[in-house]
Protein backbone atom coordinates (compact mmCIF):
# COMPACT_ATOMS: atom_id res chain seq x y z
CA UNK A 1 -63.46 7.13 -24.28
CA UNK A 2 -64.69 9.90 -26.01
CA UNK A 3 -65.99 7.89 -28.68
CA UNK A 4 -68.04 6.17 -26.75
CA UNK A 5 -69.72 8.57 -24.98
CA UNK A 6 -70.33 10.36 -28.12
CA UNK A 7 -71.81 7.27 -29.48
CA UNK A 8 -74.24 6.85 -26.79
CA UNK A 9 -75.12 9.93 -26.68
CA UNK A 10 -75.61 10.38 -30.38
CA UNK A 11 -77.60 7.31 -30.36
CA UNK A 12 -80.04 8.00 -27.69
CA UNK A 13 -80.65 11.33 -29.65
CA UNK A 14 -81.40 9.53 -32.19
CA UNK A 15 -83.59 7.46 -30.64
CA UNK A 16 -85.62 10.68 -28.77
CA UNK A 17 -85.47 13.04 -31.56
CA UNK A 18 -85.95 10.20 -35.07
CA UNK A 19 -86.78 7.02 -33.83
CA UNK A 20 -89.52 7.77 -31.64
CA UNK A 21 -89.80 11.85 -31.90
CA UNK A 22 -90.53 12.40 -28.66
CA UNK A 23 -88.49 15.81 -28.71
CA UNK A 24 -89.24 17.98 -32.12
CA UNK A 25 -86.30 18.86 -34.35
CA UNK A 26 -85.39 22.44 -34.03
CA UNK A 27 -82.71 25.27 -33.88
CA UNK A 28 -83.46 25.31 -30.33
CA UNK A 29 -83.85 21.51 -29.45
CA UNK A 30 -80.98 20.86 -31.53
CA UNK A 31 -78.53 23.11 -29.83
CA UNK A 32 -79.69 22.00 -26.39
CA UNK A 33 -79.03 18.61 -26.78
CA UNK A 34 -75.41 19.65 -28.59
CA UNK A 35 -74.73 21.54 -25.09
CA UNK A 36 -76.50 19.00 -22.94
CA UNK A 37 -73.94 16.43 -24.42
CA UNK A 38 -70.97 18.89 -24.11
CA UNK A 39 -71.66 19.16 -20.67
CA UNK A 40 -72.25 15.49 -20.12
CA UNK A 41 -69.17 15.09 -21.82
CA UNK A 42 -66.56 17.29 -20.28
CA UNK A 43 -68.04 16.54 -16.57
CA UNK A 44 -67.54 12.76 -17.15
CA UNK A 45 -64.37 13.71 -18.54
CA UNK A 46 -63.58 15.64 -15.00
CA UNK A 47 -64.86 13.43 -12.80
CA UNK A 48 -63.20 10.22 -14.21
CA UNK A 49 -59.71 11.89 -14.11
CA UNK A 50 -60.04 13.34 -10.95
CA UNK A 51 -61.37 10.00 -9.61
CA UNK A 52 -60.21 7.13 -11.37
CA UNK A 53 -57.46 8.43 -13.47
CA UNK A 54 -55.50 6.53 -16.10
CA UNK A 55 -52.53 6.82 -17.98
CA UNK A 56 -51.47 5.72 -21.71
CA UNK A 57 -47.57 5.82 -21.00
CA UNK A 58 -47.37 2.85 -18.35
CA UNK A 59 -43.70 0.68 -18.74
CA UNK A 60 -42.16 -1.79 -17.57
CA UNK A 61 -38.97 -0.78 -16.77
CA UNK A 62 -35.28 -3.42 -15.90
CA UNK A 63 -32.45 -2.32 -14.00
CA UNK A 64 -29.56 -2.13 -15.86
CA UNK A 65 -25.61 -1.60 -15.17
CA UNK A 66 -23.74 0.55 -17.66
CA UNK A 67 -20.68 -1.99 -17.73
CA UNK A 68 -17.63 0.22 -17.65
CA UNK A 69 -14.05 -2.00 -17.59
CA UNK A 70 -11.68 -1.06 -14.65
CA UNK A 71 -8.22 -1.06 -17.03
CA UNK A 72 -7.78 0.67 -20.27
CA UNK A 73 -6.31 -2.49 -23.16
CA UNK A 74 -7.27 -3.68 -26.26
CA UNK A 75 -10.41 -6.33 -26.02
CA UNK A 76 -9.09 -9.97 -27.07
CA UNK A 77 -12.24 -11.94 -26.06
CA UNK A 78 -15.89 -11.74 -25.82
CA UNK A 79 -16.99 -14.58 -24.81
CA UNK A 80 -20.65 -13.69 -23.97
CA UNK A 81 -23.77 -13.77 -25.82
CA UNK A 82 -26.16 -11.54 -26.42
CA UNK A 83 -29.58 -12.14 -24.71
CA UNK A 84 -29.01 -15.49 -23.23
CA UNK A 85 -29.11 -16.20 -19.23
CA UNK A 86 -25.53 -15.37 -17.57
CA UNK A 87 -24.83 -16.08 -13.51
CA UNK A 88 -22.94 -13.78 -11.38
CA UNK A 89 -19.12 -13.98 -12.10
CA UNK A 90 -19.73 -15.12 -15.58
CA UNK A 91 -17.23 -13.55 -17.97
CA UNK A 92 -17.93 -10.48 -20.19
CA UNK A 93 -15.42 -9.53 -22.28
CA UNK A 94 -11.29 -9.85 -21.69
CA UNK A 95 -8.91 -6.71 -21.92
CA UNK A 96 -4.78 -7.82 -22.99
CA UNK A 97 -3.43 -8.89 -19.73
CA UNK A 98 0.40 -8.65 -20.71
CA UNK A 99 1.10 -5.23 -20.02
CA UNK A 100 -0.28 -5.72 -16.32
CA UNK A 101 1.42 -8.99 -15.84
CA UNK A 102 4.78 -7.59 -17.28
CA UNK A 103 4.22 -4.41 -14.39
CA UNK A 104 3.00 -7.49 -11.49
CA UNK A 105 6.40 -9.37 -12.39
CA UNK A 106 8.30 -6.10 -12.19
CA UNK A 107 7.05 -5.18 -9.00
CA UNK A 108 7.88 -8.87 -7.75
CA UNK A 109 11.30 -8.65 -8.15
CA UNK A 110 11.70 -4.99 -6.63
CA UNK A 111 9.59 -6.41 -3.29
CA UNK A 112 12.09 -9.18 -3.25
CA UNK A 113 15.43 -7.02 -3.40
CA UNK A 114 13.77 -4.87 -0.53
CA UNK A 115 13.00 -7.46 1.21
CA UNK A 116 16.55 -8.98 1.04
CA UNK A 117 17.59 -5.02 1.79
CA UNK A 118 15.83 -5.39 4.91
CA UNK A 119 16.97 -8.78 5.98
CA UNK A 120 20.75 -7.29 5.19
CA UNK A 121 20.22 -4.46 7.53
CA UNK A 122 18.89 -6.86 10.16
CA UNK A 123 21.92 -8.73 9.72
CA UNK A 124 24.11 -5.68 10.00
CA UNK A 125 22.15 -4.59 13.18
CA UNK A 126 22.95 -7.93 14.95
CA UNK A 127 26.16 -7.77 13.45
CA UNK A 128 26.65 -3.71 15.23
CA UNK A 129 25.29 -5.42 18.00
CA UNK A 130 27.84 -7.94 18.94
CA UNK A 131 30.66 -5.79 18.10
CA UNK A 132 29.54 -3.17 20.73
CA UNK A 133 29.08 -5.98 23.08
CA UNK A 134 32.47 -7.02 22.37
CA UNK A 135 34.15 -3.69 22.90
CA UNK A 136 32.66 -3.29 26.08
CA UNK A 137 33.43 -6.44 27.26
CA UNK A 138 37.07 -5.65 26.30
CA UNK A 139 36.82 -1.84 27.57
CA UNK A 140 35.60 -3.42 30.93
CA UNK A 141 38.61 -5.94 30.84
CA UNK A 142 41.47 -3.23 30.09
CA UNK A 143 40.41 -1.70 32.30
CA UNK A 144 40.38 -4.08 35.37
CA UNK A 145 44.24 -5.09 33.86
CA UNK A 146 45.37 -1.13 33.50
CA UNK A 147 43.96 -0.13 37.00
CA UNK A 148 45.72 -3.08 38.88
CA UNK A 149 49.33 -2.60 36.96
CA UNK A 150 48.62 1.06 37.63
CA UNK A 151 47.86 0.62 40.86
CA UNK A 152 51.26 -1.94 41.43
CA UNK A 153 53.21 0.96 39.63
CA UNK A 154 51.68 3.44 41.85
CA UNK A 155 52.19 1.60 45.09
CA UNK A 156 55.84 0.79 44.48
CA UNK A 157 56.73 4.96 43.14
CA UNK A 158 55.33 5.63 46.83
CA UNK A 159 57.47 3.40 48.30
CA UNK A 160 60.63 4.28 46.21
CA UNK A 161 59.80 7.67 47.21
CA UNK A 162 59.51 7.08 51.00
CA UNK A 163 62.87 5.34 51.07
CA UNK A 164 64.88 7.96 49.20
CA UNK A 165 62.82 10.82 51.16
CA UNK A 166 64.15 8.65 54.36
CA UNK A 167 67.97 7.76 53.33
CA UNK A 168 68.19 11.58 52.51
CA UNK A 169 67.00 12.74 55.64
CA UNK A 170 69.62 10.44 57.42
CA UNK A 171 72.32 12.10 54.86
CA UNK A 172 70.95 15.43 55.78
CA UNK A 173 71.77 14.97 59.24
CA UNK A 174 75.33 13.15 58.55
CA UNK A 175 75.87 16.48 56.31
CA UNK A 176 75.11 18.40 59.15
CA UNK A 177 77.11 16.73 61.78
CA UNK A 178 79.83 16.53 59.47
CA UNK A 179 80.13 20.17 58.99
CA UNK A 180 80.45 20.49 63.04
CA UNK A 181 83.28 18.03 63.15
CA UNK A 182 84.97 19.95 59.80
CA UNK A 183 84.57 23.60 61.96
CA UNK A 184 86.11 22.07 64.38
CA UNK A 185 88.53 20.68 63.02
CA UNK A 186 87.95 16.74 64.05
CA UNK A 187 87.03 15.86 60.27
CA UNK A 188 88.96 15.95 57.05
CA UNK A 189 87.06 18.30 54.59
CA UNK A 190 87.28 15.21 52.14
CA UNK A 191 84.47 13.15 53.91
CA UNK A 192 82.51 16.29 54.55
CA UNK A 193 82.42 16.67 50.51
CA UNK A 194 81.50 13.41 50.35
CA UNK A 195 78.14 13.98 52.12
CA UNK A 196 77.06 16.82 50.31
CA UNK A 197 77.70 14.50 46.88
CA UNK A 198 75.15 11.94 48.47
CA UNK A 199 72.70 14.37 49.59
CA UNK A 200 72.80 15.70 46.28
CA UNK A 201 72.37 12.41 45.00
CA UNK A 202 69.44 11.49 46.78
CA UNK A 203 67.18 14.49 46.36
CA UNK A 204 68.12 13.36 42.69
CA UNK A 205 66.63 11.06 43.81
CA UNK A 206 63.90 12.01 45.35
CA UNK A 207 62.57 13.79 42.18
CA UNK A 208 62.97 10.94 39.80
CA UNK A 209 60.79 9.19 42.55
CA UNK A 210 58.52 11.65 42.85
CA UNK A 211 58.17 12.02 38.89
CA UNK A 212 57.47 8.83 38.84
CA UNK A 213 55.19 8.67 41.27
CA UNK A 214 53.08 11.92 39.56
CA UNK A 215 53.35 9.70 36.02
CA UNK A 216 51.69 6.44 37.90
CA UNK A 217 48.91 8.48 39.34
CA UNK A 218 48.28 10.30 35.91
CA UNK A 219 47.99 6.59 34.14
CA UNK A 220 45.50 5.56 37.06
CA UNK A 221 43.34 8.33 36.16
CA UNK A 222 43.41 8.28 32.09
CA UNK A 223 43.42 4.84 31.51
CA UNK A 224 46.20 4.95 28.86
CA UNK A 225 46.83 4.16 25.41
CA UNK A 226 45.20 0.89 24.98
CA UNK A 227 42.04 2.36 26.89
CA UNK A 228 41.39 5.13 24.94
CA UNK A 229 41.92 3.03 21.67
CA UNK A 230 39.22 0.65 22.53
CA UNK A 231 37.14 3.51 23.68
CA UNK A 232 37.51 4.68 19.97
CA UNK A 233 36.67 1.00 19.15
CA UNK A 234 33.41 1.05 21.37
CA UNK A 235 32.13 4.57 20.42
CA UNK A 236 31.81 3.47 16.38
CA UNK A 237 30.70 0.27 17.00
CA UNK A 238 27.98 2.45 18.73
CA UNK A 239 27.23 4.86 15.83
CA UNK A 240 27.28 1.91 13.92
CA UNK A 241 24.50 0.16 15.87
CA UNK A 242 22.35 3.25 16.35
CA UNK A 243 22.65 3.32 12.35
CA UNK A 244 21.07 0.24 11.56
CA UNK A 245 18.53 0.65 14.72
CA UNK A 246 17.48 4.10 13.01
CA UNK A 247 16.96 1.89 9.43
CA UNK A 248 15.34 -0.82 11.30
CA UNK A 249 12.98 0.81 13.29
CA UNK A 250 11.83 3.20 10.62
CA UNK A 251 8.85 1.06 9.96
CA UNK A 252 5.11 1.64 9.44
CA UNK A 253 2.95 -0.66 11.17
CA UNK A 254 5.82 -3.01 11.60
CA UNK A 255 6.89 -2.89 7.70
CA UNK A 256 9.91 -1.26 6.42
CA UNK A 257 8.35 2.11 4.37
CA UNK A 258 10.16 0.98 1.19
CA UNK A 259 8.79 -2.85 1.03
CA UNK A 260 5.39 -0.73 2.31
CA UNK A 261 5.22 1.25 -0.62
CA UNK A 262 6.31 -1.24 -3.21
CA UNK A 263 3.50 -3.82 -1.62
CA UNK A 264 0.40 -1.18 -2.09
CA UNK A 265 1.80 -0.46 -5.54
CA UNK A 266 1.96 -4.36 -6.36
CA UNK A 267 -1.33 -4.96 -4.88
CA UNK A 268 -2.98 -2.17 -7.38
CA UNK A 269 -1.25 -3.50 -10.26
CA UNK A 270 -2.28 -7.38 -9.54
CA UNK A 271 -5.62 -5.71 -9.04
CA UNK A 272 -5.73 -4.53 -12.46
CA UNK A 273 -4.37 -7.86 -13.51
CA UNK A 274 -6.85 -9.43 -12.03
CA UNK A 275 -9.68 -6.69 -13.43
CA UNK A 276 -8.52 -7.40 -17.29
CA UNK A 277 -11.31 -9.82 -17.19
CA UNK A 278 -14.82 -7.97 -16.72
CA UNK A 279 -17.23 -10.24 -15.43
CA UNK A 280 -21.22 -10.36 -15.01
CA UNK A 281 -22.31 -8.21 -11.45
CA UNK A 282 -25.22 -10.31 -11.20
CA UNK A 283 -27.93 -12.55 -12.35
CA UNK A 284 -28.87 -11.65 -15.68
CA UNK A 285 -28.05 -11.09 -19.50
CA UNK A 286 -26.20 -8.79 -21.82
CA UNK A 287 -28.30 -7.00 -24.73
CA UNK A 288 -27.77 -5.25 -27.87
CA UNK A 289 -23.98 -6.36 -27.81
CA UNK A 290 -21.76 -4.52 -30.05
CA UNK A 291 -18.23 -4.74 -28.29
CA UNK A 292 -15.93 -6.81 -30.26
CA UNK A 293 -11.84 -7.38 -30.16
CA UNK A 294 -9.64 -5.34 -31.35
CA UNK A 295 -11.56 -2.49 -29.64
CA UNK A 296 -10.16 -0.13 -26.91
CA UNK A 297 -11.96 -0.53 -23.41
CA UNK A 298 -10.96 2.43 -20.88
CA UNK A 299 -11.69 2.98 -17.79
CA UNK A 300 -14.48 5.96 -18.00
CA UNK A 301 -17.80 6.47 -16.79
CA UNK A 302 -18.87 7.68 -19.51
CA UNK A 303 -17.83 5.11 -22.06
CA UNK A 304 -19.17 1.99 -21.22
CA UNK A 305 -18.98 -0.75 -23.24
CA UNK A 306 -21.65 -3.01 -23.21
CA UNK A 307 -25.48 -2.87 -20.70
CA UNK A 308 -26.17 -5.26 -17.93
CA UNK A 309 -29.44 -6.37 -17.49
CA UNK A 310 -30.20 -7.69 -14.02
CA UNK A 311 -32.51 -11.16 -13.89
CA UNK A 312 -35.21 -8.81 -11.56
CA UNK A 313 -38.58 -8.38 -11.83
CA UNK A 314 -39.39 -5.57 -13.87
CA UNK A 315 -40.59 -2.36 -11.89
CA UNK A 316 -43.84 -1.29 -13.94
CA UNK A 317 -44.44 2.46 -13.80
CA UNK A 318 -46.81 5.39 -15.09
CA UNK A 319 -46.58 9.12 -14.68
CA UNK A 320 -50.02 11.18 -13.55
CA UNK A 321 -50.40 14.78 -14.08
CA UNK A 322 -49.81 16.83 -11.11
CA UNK A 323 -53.65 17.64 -10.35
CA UNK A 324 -55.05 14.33 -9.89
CA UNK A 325 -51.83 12.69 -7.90
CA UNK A 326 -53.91 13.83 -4.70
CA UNK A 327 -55.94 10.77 -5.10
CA UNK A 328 -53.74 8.61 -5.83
CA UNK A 329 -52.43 6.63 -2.77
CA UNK A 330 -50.65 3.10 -2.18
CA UNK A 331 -53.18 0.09 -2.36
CA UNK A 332 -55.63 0.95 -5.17
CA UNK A 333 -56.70 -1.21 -7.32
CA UNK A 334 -55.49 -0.81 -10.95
CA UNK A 335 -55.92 -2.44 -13.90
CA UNK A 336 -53.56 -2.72 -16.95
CA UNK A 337 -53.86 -3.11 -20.40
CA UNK A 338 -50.87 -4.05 -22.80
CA UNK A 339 -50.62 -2.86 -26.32
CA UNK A 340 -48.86 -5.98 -26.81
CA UNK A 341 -51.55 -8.33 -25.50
CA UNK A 342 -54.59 -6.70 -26.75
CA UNK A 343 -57.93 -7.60 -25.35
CA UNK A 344 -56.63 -8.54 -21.80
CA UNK A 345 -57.12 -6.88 -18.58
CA UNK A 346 -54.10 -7.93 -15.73
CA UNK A 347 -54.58 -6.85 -12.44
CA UNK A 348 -52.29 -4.40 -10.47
CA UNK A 349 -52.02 -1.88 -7.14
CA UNK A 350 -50.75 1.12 -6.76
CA UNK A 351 -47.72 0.81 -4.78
CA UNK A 352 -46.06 3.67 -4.31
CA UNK A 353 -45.87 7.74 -5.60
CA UNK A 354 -42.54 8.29 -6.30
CA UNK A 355 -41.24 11.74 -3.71
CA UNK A 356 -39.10 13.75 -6.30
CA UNK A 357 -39.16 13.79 -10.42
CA UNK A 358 -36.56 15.74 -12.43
CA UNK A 359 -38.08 19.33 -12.14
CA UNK A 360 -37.65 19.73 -8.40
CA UNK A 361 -34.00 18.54 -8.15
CA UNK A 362 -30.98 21.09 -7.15
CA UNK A 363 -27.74 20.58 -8.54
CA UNK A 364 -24.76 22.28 -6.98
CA UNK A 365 -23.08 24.89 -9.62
CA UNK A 366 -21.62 27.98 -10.01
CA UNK A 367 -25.33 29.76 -11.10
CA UNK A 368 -28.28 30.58 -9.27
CA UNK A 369 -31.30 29.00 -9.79
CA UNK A 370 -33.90 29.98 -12.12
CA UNK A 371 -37.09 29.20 -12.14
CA UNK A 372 -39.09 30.51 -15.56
CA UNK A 373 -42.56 31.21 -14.57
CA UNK A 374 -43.42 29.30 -18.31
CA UNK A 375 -42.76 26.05 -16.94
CA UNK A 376 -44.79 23.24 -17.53
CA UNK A 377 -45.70 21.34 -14.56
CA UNK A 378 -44.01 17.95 -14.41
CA UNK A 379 -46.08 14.88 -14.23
CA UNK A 380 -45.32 12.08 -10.96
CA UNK A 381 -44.48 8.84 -11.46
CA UNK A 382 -46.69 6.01 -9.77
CA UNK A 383 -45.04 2.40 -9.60
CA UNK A 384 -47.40 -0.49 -9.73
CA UNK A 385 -47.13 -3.93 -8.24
CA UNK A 386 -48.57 -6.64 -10.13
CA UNK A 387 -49.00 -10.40 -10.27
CA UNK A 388 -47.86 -13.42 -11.45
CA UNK A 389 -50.15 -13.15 -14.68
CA UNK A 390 -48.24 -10.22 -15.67
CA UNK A 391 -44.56 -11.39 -14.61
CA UNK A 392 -45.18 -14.77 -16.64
CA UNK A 393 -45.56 -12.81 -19.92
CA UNK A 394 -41.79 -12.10 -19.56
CA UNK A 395 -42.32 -8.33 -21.16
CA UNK A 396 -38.97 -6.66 -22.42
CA UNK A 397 -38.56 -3.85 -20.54
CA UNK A 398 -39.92 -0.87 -21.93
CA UNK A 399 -43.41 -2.40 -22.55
CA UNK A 400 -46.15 -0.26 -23.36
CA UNK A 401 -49.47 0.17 -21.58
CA UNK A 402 -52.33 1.98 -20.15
CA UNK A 403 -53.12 1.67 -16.59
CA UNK A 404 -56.48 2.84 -14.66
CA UNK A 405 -56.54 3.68 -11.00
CA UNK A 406 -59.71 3.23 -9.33
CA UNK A 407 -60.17 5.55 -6.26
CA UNK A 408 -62.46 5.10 -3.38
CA UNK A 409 -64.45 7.57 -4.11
CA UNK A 410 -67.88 7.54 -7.00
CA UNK A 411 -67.44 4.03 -7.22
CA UNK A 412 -70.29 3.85 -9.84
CA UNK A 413 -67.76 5.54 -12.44
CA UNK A 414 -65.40 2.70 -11.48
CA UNK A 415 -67.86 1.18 -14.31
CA UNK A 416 -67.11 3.23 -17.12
CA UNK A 417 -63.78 3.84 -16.75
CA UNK A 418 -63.51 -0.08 -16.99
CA UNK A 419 -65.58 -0.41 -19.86
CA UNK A 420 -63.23 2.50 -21.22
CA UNK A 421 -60.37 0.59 -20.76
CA UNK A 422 -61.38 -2.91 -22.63
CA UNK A 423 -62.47 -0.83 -25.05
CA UNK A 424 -58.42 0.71 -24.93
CA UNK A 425 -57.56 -2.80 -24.61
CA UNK A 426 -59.69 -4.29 -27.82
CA UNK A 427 -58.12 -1.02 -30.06
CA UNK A 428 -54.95 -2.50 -29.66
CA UNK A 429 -55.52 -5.27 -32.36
CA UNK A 430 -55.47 -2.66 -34.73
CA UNK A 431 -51.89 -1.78 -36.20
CA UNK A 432 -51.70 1.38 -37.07
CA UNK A 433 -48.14 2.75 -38.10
């Protein structure tokens, strides 16, 4: 640009002050043309960068995945190649799968012995179950048979009871009307003696019925021996149900904890099985491939092991210094110029100014933030939409080129920033290293 403003200039000096000498050559007509053009020169400097700016460090730029792989194993395959079209789910590159498949089959077997635990204590609950239905049923039965032969025994003590109680009262009174006949004199002593043997025999009696009696009555109300040994039978068949209820219903979400656990640790490890082969995110190619077998793939962030490049159209962007972004808005017209097509002009828009670059972002840490006065001021980044006569070049990404913006305002400079920018575009044929 410069050049060619100092080459008209200089050659319509020439023309004023040799060609034609309409202006005499002097100190003082020399100098004022040298300022004239200075001035000329740094105002259409100005007013083209405040008005139609442009920008020599245009790119295109791809998106690209870092590919990181999701297991750490020694690489057996890479199957890809370099720069050549790949679809989504194509394979990248294969980690050893035999340590994961050793862990999956590991995990297999443990799932299956819990799960036969769990059956087993299933079994054992139904198992608890009909043995505590089968007490009670026999508890139930005992003791309908005690309490009736308790009840017979009880009924006949009371009876045996009321008959001796009866006989002796009827001995009582022979005693006693014996005894009058003896003081009298009208009985021998012999049969009075007699009497007072049975009376003493029947309250003998009398007590062996009662005892009997209190003994029936006792059995009535404890049940007995063979009642309180299938009690015993009843309460641990109990403790044995509420045992395996406890184990059963000690689930999460309706899954014993132990098959739980070892089914989220077998799902993680077939995961990883399944993530020993890496394969392609998306549409697109690998470049610049370097991985090979034998190497070590981990799973880091920071170590990735081959780039992604994603079949997209490639985002085409420019940065602006700060002081003439004010102009720039989405819609202008641009117009781009390739260092590797020189001598063509392609077509573009502004589309958008990007919102935030690198010097105005705040990172959480542990420091304050400083801000050194010394700075230099960062410069935006514009992206640019273009056209099919720009995608159909197929550019790698990272292209170089300069791109004008043409304002809407002092349209007649639009002119000779154009001519400005062929002029960019025609330098372009020459290689300089």
């Amino acid at each position: 640009m410069i050049e060619l403003i100092l080459g008209t200039y200089g050659a319509l000096c020439w023309l004023l002050f040799k060609k034609f000498r309409v202006i005499p050559v002097n100190s003082y007509t020399v100098f004022t043309a040298i300022g004239i053009g200075a001035v000329i020169l740094g105002m259409l400097t100005l007013l083209l960068m405040m008005f139609h700016p442009a920008s020599n460090d245009a790119r295109t730029l791809a998106f690209t995945t870092p590919v990181v792989s999701q297991v750490r194993g020694v690489v057996i395959d890479v199957p890809v190649t370099p720069n050549q079209p790949l679809e989504k789910g194509d394979v990248l590159f294969r980690v050893d799968p035999a340590p994961y498949r050793h862990e999956v089959e590991r995990l297999e077997a443990m799932l299956a012995n819990a799960q036969t635990g769990v059956a087993q204590i299933e079994e054992r609950l139904r198992a608890a179950e009909s043995t505590t239905r089968q007490a009670r049923a026999e508890l139930l039965a005992s003791k309908s048979e005690l309490d009736k032969q308790a009840r017979d025994a009880l009924d006949q003590a009371g009876a045996a009871v009321d008959r001796v109680m009866s006989e002796l009262d009827l001995a009582r009174k022979d005693e006693q009307r014996y005894r009058t006949l003896l003081e009298r004199g009208f009985a021998p002593r012999q049969q009075y003696e007699e009497m007072q043997q049975r009376v003493a025999s029947l309250e003998a009696q009398l007590r062996q019925a009662k005892s009997a009696e209190r003994q029936a009555t006792e059995r009535l109300g404890s049940g007995g021996d063979r009642i309180r040994s299938v009690q015993e039978r009843l309460r641990v068949a109990e403790a044995q149900e509420r045992e395996a209820r406890l184990a059963v219903d000690a689930r999460s979400d309706g899954v014993n904890p132990e098959v739980r656990r070892i089914t989220a640790e077998l799902d993680r490890k077939r995961w990883e099985l399944e993530n020993t082969v890496t394969r392609a995110p998306a549409d697109g190619f690998v470049t610049q491939l370097t991985l090979r077998p034998g190497q070590m793939a981990v799973p880091l962030p920071l170590a990735p092991v081959m780039v992604f490049v994603h079949d997209e159209e490639a985002v085409l962007g420019a940065s602006f210094p700060q002081n003439v972004i004010a102009g720039i808005k989405p819609g202008l017209e641009a117009e781009l110029a390739f260092k590797s097509h020189p001598g063509r002009i392609f077509k573009a828009k502004v589309l958008h100014v990007l919102p935030a670059i690198t010097e105005g972002q705040l990172r959480a840490g542990g420091q304050l933030l400083s801000l050194p006065s010394g700075r230099a001021p960062g410069r935006i980044p514009v992206v640019f939409s273009y056209g099919e006569d720009v995608a159909a070049l197929r550019l790698p990404a990272g292209s170089q080129a300069t791109v004008a913006v043409y304002t809407e305002r002092m349209h007649a400079l639009q002119i000779v920033r154009k001519i400005l920018l062929r002029i960019k575009s025609w330098e372009n044929y020459i290689f300089v290293p």
